[in-house]
PDB file of N, CA and C in Angstrom:
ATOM      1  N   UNK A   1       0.844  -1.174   0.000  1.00  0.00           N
ATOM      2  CA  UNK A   1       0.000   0.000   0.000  1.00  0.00           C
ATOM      3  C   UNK A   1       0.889   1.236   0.000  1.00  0.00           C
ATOM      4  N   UNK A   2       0.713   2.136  -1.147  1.00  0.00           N
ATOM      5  CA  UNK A   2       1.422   3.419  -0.872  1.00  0.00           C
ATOM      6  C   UNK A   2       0.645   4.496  -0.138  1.00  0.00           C
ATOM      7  N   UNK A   3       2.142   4.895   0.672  1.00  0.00           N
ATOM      8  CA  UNK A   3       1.301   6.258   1.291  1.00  0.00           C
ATOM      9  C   UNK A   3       1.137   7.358   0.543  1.00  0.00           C
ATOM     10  N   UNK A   4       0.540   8.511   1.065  1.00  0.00           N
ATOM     11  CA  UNK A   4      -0.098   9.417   0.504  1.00  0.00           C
ATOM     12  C   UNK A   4       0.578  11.158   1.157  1.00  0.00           C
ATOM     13  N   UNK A   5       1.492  11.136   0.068  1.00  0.00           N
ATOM     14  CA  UNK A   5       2.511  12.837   0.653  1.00  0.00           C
ATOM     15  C   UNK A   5       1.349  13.593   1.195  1.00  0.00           C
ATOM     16  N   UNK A   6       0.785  13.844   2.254  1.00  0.00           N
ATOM     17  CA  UNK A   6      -0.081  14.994   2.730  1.00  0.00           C
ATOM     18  C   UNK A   6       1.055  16.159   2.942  1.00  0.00           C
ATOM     19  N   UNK A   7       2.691  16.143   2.665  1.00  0.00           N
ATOM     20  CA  UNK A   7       2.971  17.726   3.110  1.00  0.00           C
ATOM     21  C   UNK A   7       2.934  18.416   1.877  1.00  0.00           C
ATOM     22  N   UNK A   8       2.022  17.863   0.469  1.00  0.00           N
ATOM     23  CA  UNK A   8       1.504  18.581  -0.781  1.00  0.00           C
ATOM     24  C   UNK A   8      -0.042  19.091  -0.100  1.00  0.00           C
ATOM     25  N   UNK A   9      -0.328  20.443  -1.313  1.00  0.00           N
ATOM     26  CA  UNK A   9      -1.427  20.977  -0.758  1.00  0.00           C
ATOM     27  C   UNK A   9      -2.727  20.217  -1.749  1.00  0.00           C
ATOM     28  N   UNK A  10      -3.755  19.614  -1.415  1.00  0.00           N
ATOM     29  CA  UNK A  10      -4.663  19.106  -1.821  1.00  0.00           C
ATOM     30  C   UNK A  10      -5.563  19.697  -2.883  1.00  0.00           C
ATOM     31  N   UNK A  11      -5.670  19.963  -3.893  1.00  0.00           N
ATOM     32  CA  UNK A  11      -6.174  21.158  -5.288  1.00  0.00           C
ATOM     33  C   UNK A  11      -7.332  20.334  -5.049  1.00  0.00           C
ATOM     34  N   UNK A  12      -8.620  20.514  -5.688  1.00  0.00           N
ATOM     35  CA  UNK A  12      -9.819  19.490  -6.052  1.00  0.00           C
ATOM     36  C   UNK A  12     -10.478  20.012  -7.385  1.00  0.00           C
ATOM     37  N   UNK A  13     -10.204  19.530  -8.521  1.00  0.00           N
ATOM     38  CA  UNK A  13     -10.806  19.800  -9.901  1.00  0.00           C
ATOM     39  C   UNK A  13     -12.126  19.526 -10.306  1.00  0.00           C
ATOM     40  N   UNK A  14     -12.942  20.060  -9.709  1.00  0.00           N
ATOM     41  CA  UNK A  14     -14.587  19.714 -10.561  1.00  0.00           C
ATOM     42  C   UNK A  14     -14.651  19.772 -12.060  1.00  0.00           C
ATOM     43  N   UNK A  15     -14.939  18.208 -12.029  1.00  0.00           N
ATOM     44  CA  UNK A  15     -15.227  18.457 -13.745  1.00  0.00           C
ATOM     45  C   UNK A  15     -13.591  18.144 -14.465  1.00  0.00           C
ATOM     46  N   UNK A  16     -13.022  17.576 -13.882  1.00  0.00           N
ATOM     47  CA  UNK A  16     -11.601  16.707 -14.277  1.00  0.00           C
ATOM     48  C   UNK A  16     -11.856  16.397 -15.638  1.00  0.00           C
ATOM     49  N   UNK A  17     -12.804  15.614 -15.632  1.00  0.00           N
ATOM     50  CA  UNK A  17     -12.649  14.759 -17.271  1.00  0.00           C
ATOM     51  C   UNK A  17     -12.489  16.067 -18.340  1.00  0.00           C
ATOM     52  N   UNK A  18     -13.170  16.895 -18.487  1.00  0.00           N
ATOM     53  CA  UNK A  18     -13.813  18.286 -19.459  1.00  0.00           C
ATOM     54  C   UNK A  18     -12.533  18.555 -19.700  1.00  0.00           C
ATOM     55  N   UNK A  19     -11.984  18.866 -21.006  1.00  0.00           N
ATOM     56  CA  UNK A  19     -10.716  19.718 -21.705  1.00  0.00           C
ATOM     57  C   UNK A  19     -10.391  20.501 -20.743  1.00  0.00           C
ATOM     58  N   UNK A  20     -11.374  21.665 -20.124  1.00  0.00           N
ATOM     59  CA  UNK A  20     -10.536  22.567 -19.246  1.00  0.00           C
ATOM     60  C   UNK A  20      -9.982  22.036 -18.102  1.00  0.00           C
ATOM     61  N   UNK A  21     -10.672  21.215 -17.941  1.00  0.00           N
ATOM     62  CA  UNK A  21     -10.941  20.631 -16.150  1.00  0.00           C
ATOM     63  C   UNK A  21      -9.387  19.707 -15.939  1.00  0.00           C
ATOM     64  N   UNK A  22      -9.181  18.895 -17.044  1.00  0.00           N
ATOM     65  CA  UNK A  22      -8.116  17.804 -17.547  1.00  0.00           C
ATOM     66  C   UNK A  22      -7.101  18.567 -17.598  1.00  0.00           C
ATOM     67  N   UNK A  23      -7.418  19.717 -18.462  1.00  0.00           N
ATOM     68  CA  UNK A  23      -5.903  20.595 -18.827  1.00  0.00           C
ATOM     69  C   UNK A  23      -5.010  20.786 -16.914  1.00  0.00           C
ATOM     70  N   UNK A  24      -5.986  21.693 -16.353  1.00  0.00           N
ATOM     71  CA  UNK A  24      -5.692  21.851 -14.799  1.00  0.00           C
ATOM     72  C   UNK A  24      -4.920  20.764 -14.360  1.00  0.00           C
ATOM     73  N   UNK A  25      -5.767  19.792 -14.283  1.00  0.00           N
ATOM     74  CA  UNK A  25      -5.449  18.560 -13.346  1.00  0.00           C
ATOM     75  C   UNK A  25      -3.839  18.463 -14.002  1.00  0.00           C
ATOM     76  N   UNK A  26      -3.670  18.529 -14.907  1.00  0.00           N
ATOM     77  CA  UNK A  26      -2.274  17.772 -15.304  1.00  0.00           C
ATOM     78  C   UNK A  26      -1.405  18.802 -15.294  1.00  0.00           C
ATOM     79  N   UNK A  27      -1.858  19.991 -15.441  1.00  0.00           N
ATOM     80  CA  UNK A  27      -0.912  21.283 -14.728  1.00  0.00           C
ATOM     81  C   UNK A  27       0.049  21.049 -13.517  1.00  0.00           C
ATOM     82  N   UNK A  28      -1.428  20.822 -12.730  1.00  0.00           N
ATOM     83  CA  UNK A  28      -1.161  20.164 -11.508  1.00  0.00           C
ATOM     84  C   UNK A  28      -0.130  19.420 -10.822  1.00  0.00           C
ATOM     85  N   UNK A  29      -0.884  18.446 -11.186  1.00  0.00           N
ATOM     86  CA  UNK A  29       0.125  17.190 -11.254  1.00  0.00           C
ATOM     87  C   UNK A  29       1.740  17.081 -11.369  1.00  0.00           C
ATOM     88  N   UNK A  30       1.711  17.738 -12.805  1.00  0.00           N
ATOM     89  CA  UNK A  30       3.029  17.975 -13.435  1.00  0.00           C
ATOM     90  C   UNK A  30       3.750  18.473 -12.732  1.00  0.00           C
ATOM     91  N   UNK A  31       3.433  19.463 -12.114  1.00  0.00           N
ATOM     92  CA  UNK A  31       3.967  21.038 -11.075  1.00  0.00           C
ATOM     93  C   UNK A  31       4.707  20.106 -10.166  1.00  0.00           C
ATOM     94  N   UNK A  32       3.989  18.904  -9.250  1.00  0.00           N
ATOM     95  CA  UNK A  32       4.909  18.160  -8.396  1.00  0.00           C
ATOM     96  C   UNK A  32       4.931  18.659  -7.338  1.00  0.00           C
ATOM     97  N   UNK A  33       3.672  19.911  -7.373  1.00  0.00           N
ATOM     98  CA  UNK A  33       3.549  20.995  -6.188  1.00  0.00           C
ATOM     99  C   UNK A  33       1.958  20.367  -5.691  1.00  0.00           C
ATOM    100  N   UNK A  34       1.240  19.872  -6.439  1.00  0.00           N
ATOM    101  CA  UNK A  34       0.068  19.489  -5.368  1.00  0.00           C
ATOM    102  C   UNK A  34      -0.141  18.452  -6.064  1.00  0.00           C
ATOM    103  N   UNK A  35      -1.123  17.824  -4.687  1.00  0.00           N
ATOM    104  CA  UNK A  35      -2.107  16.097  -5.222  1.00  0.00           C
ATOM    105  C   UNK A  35      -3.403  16.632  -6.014  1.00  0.00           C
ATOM    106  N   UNK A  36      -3.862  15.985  -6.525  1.00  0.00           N
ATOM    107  CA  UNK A  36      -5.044  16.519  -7.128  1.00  0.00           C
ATOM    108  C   UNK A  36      -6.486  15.430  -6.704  1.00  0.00           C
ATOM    109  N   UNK A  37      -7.447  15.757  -6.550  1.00  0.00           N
ATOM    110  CA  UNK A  37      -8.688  15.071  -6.304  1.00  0.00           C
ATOM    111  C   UNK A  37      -9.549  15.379  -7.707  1.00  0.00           C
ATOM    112  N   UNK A  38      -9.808  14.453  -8.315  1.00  0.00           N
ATOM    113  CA  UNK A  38      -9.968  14.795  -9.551  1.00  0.00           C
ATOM    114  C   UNK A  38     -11.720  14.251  -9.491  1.00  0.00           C
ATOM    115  N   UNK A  39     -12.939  15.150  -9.823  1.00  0.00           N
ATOM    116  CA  UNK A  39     -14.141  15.247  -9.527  1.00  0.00           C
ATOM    117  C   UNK A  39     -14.879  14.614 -10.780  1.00  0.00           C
ATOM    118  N   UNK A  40     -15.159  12.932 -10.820  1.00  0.00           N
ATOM    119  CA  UNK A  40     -15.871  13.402 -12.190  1.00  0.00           C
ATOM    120  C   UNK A  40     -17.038  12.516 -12.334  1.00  0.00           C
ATOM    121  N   UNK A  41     -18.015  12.516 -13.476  1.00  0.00           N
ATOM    122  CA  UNK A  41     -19.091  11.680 -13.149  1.00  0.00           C
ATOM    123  C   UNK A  41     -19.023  10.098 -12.865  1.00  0.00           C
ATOM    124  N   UNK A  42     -17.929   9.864 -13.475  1.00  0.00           N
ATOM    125  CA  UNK A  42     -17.760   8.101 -14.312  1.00  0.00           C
ATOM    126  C   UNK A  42     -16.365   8.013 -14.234  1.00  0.00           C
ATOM    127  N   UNK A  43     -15.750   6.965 -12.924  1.00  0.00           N
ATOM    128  CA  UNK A  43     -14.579   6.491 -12.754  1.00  0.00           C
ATOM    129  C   UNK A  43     -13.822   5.581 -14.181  1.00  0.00           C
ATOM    130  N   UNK A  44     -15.109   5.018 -15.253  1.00  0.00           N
ATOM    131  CA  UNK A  44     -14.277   4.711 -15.824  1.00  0.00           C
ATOM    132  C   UNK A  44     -14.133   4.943 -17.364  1.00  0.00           C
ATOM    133  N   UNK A  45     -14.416   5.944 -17.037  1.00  0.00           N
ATOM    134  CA  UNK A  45     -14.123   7.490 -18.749  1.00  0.00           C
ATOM    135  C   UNK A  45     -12.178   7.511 -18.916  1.00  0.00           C
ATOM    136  N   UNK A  46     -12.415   7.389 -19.981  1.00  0.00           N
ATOM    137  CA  UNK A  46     -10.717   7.522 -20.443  1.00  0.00           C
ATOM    138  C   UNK A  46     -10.422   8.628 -19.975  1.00  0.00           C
ATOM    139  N   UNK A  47     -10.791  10.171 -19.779  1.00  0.00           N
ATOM    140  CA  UNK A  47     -10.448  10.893 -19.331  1.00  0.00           C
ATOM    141  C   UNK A  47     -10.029  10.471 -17.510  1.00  0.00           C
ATOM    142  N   UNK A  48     -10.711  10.094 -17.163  1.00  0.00           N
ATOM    143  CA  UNK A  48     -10.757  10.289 -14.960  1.00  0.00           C
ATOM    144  C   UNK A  48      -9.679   8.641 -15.337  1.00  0.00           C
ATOM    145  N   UNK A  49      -9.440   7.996 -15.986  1.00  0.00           N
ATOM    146  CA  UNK A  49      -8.338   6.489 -15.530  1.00  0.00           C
ATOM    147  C   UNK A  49      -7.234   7.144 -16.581  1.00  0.00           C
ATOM    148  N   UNK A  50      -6.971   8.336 -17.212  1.00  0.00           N
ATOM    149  CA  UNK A  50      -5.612   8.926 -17.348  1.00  0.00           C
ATOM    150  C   UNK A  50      -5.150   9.568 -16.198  1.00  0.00           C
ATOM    151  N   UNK A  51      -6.008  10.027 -15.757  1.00  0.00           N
ATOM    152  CA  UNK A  51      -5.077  11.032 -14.138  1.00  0.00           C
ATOM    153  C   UNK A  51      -5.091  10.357 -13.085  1.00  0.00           C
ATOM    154  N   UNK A  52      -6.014   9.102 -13.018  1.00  0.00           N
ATOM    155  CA  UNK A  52      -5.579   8.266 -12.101  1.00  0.00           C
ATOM    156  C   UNK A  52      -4.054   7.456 -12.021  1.00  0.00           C
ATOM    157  N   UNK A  53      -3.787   7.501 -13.491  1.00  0.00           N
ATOM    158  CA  UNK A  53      -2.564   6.848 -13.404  1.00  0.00           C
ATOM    159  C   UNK A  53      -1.694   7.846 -13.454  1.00  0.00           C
ATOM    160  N   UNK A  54      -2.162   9.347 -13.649  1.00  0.00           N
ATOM    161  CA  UNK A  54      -0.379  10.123 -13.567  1.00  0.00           C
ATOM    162  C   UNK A  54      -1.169  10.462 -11.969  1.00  0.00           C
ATOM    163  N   UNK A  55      -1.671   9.866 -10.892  1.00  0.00           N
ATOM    164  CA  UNK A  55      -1.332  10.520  -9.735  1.00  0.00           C
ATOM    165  C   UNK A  55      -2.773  11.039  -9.161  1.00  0.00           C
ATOM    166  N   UNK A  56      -3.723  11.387 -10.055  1.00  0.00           N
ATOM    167  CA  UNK A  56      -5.146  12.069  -9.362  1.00  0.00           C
ATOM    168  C   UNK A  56      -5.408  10.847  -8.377  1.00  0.00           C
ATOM    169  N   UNK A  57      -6.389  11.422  -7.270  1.00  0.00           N
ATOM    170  CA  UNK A  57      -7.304  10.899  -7.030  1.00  0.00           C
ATOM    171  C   UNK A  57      -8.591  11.299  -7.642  1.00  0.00           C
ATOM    172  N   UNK A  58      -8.926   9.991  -8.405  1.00  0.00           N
ATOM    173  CA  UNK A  58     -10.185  10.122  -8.565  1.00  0.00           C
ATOM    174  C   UNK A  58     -11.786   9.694  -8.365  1.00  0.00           C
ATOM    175  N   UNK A  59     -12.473  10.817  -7.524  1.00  0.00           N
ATOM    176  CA  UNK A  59     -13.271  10.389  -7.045  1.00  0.00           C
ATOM    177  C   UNK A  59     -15.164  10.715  -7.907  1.00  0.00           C
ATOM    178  N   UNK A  60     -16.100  10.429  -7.673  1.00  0.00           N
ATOM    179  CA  UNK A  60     -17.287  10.401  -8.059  1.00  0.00           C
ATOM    180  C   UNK A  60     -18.160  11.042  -7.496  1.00  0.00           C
ATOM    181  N   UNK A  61     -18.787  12.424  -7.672  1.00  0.00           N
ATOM    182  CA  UNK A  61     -18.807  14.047  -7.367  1.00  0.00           C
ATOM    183  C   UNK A  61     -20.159  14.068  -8.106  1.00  0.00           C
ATOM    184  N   UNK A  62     -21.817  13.747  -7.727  1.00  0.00           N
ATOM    185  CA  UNK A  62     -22.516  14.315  -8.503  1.00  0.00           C
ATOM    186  C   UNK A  62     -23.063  16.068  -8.374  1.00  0.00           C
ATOM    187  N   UNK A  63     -23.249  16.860  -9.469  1.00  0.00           N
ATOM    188  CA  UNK A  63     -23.325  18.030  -9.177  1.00  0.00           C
ATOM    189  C   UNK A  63     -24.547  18.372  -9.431  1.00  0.00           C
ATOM    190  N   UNK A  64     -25.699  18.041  -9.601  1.00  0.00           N
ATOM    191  CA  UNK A  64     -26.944  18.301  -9.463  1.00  0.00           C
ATOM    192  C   UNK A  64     -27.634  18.955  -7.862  1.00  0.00           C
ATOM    193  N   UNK A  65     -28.814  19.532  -8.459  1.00  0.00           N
ATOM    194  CA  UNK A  65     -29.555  20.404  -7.360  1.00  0.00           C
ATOM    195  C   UNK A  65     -29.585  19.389  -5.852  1.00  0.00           C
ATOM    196  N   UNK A  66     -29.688  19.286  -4.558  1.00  0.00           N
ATOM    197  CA  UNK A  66     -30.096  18.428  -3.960  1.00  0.00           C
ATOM    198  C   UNK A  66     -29.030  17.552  -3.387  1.00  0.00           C
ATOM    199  N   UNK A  67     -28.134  17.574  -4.345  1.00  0.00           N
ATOM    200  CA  UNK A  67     -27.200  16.805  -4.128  1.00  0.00           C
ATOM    201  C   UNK A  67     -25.521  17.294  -3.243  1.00  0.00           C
ATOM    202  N   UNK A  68     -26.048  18.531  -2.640  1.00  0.00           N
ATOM    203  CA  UNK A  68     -24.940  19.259  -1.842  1.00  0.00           C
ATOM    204  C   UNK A  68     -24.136  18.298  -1.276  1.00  0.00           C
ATOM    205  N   UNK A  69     -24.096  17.401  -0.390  1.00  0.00           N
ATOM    206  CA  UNK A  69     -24.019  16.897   0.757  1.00  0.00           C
ATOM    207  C   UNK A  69     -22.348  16.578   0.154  1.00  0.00           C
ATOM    208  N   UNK A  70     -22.968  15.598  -1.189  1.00  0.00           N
ATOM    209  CA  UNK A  70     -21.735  14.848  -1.782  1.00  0.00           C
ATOM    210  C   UNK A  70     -20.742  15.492  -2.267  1.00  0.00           C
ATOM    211  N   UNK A  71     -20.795  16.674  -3.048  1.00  0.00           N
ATOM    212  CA  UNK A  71     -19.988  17.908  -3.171  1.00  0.00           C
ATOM    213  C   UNK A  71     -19.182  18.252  -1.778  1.00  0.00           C
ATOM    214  N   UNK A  72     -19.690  18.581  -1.144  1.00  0.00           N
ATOM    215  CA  UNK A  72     -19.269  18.752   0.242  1.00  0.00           C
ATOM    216  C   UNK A  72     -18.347  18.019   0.675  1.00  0.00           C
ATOM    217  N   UNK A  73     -18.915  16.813   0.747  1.00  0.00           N
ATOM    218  CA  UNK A  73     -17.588  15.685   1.339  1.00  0.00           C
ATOM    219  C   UNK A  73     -16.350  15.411   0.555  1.00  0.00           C
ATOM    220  N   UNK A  74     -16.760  15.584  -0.656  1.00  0.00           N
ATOM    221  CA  UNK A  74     -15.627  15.286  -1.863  1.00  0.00           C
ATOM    222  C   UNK A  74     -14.332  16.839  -2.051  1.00  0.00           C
ATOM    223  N   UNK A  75     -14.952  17.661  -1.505  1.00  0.00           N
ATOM    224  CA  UNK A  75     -14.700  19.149  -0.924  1.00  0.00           C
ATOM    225  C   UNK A  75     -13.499  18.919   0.376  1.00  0.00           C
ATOM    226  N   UNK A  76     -13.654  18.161   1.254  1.00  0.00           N
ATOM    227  CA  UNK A  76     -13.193  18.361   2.318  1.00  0.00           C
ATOM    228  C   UNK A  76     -11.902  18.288   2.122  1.00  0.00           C
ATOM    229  N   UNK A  77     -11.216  18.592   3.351  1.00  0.00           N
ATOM    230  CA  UNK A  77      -8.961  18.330   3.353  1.00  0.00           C
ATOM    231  C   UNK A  77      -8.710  19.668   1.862  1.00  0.00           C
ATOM    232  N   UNK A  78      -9.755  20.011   1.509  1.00  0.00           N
ATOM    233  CA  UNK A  78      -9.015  20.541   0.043  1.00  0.00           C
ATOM    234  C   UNK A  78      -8.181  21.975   0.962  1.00  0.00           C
ATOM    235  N   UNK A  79      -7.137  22.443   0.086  1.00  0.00           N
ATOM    236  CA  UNK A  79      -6.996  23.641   0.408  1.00  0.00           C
ATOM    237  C   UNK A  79      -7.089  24.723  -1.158  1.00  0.00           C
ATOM    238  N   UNK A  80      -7.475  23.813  -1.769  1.00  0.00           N
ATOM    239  CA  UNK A  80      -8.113  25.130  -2.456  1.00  0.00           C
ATOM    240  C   UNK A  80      -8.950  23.973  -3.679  1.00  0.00           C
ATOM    241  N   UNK A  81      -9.827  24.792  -4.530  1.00  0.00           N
ATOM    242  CA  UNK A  81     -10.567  24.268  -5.685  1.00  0.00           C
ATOM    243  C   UNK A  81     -10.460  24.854  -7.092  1.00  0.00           C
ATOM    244  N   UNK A  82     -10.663  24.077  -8.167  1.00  0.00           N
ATOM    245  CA  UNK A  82     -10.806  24.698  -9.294  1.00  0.00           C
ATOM    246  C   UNK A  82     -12.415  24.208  -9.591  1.00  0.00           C
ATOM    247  N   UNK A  83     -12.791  25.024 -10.308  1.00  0.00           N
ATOM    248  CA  UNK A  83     -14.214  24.905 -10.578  1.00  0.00           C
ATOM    249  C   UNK A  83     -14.715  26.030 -11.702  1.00  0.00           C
ATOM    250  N   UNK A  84     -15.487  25.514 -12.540  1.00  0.00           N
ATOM    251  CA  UNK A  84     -16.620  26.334 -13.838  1.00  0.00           C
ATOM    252  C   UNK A  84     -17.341  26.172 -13.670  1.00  0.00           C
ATOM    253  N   UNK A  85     -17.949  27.620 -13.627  1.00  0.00           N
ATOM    254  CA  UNK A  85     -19.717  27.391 -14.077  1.00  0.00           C
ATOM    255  C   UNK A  85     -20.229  28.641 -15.241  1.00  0.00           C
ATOM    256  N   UNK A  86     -21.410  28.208 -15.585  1.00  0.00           N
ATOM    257  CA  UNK A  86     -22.222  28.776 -16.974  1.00  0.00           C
ATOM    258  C   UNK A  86     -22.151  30.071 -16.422  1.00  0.00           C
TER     259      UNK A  86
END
């Protein structure tokens, strides 16, 4: 089992899979300066099992009305977020 560098700062990408969202994450990544939590509908989209293997975590984030709670939790430890909206 590998451990997990927590003295990197935790980013969280809503919307990972999306061109913009992907571009970030691998910014990210690359930088070697933070972990990334990578937010997306479907663990197993070619987009969310590429950043799983350079390093995301990727987790399953629905963003609909109602559905705060899960946002929230998938939110937490972050010290900061990337995020789009309309």
């Amino acid at each position: 089992m590998s451990q997990i560098d927590t003295s990197k700062p935790l980013i969280t990408v809503v919307g990972a899979s999306s061109k913009q969202g992907r571009s970030v994450a691998k910014s990210l990544l690359d930088s070697g300066r933070y972990r990334v939590r990578a937010l997306t509908r479907r663990l197993d989209s070619q987009p969310a099992q590429a950043l799983a293997k350079k390093g995301a975590e990727v987790v399953v984030a629905p963003l609909e009305f109602g559905r705060q709670a899960e946002l929230t939790e998938a939110l937490k430890g972050s010290a900061g977020a990337f995020l789009m909206t309309p």
